[in-house]
Protein backbone atom coordinates (compact mmCIF):
# COMPACT_ATOMS: atom_id res chain seq x y z
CA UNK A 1 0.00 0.00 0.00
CA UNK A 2 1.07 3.80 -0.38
CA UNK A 3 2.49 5.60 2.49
CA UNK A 4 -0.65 7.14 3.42
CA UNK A 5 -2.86 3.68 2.36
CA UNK A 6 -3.90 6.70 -0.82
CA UNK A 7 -4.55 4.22 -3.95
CA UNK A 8 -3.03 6.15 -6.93
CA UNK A 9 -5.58 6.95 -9.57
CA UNK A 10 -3.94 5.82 -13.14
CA UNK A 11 -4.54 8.05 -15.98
CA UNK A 12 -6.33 4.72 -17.90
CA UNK A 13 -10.04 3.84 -17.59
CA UNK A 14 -10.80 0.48 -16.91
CA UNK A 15 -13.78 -1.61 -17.95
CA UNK A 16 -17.32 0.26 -18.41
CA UNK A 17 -15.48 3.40 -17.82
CA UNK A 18 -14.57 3.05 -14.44
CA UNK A 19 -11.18 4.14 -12.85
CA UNK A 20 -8.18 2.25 -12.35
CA UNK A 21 -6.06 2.53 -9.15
CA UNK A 22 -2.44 0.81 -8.51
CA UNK A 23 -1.33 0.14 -4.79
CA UNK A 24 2.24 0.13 -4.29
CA UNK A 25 4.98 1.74 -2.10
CA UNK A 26 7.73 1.55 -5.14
CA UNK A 27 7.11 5.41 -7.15
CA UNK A 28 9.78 4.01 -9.63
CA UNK A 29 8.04 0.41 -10.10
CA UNK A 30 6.98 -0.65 -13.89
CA UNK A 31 3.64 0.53 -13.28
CA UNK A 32 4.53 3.74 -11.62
CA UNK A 33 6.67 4.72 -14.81
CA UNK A 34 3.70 3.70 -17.32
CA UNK A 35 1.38 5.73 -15.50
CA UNK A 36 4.08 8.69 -15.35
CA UNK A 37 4.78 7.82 -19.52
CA UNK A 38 0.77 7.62 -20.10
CA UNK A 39 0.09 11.15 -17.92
CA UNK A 40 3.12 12.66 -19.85
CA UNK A 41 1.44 11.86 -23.53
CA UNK A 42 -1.79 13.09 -22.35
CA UNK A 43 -0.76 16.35 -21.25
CA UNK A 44 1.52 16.46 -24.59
CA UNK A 45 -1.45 15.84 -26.68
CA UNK A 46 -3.74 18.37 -24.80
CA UNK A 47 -1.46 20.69 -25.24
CA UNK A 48 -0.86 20.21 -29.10
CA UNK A 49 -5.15 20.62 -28.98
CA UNK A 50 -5.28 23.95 -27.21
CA UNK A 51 -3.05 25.08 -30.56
CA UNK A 52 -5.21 23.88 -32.99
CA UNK A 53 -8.31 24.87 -30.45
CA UNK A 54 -6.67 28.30 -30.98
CA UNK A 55 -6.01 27.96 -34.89
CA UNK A 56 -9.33 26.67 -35.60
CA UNK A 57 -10.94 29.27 -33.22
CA UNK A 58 -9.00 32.26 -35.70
CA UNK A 59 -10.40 30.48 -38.79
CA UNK A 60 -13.04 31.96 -39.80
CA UNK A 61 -13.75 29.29 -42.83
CA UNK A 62 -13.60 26.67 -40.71
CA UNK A 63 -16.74 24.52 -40.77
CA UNK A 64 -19.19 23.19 -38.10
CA UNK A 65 -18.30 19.29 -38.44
CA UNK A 66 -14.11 20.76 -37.79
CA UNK A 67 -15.80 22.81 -34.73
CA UNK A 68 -17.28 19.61 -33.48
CA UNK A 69 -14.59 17.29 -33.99
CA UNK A 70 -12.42 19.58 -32.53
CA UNK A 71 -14.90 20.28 -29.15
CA UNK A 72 -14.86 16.29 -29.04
CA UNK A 73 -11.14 15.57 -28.95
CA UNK A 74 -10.71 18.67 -26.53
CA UNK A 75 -13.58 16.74 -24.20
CA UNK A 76 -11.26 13.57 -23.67
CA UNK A 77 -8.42 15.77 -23.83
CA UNK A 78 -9.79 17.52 -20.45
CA UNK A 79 -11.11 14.65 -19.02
CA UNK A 80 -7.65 13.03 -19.30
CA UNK A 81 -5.92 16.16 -17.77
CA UNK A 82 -8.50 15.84 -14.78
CA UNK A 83 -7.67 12.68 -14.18
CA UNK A 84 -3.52 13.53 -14.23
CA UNK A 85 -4.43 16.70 -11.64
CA UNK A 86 -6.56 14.51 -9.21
CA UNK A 87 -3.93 12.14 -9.19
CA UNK A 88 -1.09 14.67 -8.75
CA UNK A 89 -3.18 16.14 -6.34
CA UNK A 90 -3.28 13.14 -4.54
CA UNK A 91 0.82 12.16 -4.72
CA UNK A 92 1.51 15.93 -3.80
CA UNK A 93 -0.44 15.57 -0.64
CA UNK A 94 0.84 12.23 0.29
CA UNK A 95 4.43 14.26 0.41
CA UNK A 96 3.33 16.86 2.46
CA UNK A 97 4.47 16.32 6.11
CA UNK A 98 2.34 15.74 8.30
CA UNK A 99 1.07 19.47 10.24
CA UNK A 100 0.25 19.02 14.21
């Protein structure tokens, strides 16, 4: 279990949707680093999104199906970067020392 008996929430879904969590002590195990690897993509790729969010956003000839497309992508984009942030959230605090 985690220091603080905190499950880590992994930036992967697993079946129907629901979350996945890994219990370990070892922040440098295999899973650890595939979560880290997986959370690193997904912020890469929302990133590259908020550009062409920005891009399309400018075009002016840009059409309603490119609009929607684009909303869609940036929906699992955000929902993936929630996911990263709660689970940062959650390491960050585990680190914090304790306050009495």
């Amino acid at each position: 279990m985690t220091a603080s008996d905190e499950l880590r929430l992994l930036p992967w879904s697993g079946p129907e949707g629901k979350p996945c969590y890994l219990s370990t002590d070892d922040r440098g195990g295999y899973m650890s680093r595939l979560a880290d690897n997986v959370e690193a993509v997904q912020l890469g790729t929302a990133a590259e999104l908020l550009d062409e969010a920005l891009e399309t956003l400018d075009d002016e000839g840009a059409g309603r199906e490119d609009v929607r497309r684009l909303a869609q992508e940036l929906t699992g984009a955000l929902r993936d970067v929630l996911r990263v942030a709660t689970s940062r959230g959650h390491l960050l605090a585990e680190d914090e020392p304790p306050s009495f």
